[in-house]
PDB file of N, CA and C in Angstrom:
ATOM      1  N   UNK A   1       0.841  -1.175   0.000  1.00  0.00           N
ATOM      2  CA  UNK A   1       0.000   0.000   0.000  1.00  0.00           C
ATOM      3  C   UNK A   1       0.887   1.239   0.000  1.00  0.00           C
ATOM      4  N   UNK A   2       0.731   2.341  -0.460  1.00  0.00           N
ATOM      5  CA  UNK A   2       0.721   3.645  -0.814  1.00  0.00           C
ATOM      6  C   UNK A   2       0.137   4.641  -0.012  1.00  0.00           C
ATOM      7  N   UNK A   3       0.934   6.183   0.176  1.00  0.00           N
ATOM      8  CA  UNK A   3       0.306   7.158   0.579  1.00  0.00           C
ATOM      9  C   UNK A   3       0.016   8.091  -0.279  1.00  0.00           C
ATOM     10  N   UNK A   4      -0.563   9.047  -0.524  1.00  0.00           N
ATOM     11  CA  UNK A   4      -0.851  10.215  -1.365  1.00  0.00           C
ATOM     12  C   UNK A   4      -1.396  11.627  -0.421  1.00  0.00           C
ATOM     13  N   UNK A   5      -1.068  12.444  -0.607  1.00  0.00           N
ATOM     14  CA  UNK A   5      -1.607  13.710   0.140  1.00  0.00           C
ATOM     15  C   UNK A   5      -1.426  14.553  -1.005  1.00  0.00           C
ATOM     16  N   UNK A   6      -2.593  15.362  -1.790  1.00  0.00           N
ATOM     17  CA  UNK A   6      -2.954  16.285  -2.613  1.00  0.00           C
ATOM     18  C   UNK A   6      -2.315  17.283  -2.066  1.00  0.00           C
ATOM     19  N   UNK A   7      -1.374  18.171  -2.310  1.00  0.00           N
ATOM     20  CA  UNK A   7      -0.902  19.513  -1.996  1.00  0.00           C
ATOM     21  C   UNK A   7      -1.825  20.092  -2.389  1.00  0.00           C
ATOM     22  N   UNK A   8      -3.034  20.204  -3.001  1.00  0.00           N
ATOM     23  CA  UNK A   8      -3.519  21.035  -3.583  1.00  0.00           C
ATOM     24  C   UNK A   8      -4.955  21.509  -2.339  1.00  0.00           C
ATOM     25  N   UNK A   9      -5.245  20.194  -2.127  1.00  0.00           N
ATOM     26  CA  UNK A   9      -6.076  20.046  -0.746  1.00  0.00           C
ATOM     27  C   UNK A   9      -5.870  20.437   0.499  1.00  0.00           C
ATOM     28  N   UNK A  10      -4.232  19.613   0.662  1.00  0.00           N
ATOM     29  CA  UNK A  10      -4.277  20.075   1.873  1.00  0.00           C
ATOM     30  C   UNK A  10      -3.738  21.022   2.854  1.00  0.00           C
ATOM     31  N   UNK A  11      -4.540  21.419   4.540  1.00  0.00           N
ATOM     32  CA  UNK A  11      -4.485  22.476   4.540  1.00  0.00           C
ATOM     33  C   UNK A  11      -3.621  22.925   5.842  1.00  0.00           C
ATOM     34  N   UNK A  12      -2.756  21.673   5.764  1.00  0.00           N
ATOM     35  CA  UNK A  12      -1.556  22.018   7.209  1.00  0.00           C
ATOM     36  C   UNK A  12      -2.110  21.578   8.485  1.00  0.00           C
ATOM     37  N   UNK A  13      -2.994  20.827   8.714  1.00  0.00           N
ATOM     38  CA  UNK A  13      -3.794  20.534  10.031  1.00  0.00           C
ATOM     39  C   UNK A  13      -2.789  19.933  10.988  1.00  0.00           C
ATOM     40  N   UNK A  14      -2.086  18.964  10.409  1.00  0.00           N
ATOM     41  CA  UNK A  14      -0.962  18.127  11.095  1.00  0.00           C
ATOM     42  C   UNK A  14      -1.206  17.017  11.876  1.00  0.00           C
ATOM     43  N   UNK A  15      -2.971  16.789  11.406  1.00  0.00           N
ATOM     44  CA  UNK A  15      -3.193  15.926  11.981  1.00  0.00           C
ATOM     45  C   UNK A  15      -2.788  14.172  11.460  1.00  0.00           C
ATOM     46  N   UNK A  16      -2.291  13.951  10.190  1.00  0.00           N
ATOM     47  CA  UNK A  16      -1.833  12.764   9.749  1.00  0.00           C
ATOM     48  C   UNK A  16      -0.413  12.597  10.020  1.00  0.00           C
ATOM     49  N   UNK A  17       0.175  13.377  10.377  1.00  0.00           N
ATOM     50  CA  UNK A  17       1.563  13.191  10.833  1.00  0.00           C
ATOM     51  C   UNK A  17       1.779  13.149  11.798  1.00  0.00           C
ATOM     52  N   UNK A  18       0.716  13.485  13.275  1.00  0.00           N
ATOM     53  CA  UNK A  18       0.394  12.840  14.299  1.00  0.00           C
ATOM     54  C   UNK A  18       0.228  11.980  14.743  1.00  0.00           C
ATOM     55  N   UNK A  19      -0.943  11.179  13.681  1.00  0.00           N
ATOM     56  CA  UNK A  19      -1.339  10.004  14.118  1.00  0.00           C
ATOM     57  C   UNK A  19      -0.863   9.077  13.263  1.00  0.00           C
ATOM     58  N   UNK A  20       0.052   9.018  12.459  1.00  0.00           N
ATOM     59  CA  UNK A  20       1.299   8.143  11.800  1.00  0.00           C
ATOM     60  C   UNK A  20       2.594   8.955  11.651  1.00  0.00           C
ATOM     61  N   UNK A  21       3.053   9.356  12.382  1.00  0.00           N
ATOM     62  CA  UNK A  21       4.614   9.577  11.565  1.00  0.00           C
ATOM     63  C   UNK A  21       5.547   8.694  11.458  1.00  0.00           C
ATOM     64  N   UNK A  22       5.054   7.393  11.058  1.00  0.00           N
ATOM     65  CA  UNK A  22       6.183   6.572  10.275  1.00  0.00           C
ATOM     66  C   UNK A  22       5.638   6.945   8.691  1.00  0.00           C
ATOM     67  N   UNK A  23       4.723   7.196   8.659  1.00  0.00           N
ATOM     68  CA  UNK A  23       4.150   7.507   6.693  1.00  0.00           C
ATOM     69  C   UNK A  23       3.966   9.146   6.225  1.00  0.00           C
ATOM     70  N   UNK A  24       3.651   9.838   7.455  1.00  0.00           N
ATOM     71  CA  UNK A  24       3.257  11.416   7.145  1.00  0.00           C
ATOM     72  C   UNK A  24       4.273  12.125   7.660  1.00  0.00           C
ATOM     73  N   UNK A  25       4.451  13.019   7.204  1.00  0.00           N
ATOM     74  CA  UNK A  25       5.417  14.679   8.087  1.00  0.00           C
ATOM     75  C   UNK A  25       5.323  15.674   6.981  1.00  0.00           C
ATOM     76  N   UNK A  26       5.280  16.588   7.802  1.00  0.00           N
ATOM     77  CA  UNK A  26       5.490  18.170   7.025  1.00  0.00           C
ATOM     78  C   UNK A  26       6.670  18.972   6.515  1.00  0.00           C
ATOM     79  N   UNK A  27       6.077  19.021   5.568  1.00  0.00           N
ATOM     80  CA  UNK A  27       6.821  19.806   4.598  1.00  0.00           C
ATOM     81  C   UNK A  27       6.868  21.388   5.002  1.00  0.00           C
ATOM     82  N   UNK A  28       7.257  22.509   5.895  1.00  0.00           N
ATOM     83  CA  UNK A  28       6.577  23.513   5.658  1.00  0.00           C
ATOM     84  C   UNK A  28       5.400  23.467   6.243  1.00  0.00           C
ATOM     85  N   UNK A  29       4.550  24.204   5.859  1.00  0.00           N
ATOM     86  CA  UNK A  29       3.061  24.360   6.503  1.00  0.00           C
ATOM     87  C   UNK A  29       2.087  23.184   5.633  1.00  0.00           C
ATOM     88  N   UNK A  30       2.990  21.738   4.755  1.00  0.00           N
ATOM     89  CA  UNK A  30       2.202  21.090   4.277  1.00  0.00           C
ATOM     90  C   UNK A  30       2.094  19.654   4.803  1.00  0.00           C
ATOM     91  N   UNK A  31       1.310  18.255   4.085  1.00  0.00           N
ATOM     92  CA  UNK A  31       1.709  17.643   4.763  1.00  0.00           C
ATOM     93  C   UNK A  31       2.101  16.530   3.423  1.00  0.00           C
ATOM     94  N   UNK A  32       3.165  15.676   3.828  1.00  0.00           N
ATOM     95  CA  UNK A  32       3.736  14.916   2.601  1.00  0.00           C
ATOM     96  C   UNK A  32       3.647  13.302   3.021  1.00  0.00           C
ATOM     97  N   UNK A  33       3.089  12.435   2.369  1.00  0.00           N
ATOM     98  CA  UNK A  33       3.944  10.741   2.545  1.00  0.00           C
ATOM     99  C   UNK A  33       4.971  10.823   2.297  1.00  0.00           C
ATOM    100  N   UNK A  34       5.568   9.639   3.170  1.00  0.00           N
ATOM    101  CA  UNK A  34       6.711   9.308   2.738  1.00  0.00           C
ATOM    102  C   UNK A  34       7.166   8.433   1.730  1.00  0.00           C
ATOM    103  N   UNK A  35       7.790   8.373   0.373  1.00  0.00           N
ATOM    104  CA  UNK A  35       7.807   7.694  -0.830  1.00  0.00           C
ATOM    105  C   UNK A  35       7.764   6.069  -0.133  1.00  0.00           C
ATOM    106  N   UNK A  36       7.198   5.191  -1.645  1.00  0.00           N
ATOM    107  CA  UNK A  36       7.249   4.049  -1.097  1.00  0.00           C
ATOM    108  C   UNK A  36       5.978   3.333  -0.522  1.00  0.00           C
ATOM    109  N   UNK A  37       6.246   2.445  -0.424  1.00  0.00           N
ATOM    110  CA  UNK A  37       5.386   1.277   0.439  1.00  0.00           C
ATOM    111  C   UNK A  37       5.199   1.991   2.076  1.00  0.00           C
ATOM    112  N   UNK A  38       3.798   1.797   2.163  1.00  0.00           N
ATOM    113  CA  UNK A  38       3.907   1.736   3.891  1.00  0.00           C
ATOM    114  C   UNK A  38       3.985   0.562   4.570  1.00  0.00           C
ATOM    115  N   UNK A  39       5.249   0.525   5.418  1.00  0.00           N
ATOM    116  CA  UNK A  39       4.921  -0.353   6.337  1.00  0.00           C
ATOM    117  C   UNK A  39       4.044  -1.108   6.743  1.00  0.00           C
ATOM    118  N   UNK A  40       3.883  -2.510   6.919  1.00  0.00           N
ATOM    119  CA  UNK A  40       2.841  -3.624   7.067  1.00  0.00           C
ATOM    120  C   UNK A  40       2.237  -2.796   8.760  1.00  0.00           C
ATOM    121  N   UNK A  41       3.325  -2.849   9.663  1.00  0.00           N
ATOM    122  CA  UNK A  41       2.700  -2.173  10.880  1.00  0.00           C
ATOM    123  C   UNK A  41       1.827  -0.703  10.857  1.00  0.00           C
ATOM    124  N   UNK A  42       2.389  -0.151  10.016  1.00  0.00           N
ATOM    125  CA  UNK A  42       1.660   0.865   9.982  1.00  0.00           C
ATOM    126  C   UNK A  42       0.461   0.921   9.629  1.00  0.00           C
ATOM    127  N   UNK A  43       0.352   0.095   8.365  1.00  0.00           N
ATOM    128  CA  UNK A  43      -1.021   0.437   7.824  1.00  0.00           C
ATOM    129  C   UNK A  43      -2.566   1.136   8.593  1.00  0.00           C
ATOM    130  N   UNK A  44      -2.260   0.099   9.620  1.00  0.00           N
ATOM    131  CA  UNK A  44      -3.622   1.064  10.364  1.00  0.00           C
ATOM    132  C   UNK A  44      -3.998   2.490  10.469  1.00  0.00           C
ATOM    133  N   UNK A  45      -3.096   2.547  11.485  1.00  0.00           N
ATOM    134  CA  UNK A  45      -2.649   4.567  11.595  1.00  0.00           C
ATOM    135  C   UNK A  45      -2.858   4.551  10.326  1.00  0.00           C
ATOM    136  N   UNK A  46      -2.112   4.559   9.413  1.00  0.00           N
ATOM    137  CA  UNK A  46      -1.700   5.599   7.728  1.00  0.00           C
ATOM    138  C   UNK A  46      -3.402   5.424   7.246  1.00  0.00           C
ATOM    139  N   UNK A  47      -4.112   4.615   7.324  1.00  0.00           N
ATOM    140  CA  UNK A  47      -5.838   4.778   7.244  1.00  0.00           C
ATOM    141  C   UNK A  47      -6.371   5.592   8.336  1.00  0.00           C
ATOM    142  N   UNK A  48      -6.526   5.063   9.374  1.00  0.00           N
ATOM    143  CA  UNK A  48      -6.956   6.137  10.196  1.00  0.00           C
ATOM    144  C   UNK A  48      -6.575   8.177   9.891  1.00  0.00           C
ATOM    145  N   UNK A  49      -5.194   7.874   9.856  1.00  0.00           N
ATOM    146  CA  UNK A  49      -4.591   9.621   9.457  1.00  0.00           C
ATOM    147  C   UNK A  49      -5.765   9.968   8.306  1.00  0.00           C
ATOM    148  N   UNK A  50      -5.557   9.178   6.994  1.00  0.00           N
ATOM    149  CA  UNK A  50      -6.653   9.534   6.095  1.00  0.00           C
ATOM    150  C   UNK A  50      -8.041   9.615   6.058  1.00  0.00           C
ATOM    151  N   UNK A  51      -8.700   9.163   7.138  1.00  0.00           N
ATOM    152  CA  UNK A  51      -9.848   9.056   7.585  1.00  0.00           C
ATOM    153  C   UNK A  51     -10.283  10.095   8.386  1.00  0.00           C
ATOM    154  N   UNK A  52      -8.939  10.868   8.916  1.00  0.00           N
ATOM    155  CA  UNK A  52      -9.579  11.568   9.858  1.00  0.00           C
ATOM    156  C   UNK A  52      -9.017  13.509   9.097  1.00  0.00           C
ATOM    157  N   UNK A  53      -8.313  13.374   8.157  1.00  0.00           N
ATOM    158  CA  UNK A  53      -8.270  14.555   6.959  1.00  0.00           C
ATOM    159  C   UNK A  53      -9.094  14.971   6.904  1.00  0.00           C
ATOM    160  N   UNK A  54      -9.017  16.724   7.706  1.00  0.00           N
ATOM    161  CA  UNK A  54     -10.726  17.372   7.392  1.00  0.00           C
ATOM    162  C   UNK A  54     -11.167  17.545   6.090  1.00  0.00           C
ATOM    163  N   UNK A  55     -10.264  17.484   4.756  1.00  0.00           N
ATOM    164  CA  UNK A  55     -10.155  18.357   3.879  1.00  0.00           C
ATOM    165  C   UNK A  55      -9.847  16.818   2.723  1.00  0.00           C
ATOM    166  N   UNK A  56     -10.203  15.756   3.275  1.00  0.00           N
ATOM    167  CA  UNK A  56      -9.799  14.775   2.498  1.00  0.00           C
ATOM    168  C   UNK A  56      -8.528  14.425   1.810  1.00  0.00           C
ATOM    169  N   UNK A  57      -7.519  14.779   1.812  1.00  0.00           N
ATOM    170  CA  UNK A  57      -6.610  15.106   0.874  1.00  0.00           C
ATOM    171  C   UNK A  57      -5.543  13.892   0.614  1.00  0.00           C
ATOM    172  N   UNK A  58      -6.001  13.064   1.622  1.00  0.00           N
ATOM    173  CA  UNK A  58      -4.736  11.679   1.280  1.00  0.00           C
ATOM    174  C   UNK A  58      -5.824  10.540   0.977  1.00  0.00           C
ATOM    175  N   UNK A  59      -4.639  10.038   0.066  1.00  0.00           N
ATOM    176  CA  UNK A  59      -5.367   8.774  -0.700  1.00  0.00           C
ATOM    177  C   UNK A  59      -4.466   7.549  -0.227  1.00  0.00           C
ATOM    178  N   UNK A  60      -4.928   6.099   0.358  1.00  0.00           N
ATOM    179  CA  UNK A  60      -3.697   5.265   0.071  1.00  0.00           C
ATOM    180  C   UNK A  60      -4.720   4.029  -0.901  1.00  0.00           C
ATOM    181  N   UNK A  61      -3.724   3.400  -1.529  1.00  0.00           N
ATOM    182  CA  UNK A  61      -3.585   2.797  -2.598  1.00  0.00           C
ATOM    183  C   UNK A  61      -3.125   1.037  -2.134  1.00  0.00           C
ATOM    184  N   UNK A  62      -3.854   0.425  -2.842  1.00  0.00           N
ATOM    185  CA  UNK A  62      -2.973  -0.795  -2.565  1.00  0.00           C
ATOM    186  C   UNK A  62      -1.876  -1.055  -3.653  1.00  0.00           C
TER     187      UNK A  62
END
């Protein structure tokens, strides 16, 4: 699985890099995945983070 966060969407909340920073962190006032596969452990969090995007802006992918 995959992360995606729309720069275009999103709006600096910081809330996915909270609740995963093994897959999310900020760029600046943005928020970025980290390239790559996510982690088998992670997966949860890295859904949850996207679930909880006020602004929708991350996608993960299998």
């Amino acid at each position: 699985m995959k992360a995606f966060v729309d720069p275009d969407l999103c709006i600096g909340c910081t809330q996915c890099a909270g609740l995963c920073p093994e897959v999310f962190t900020m760029e600046g006032t943005l928020a970025v995945a980290l390239l790559g596969e996510i982690p088998a452990e992670a997966v949860p969090q890295a859904v949850d983070a996207a679930q909880a995007c006020p602004v929708s802006a991350i996608q993960i992918e299998a």
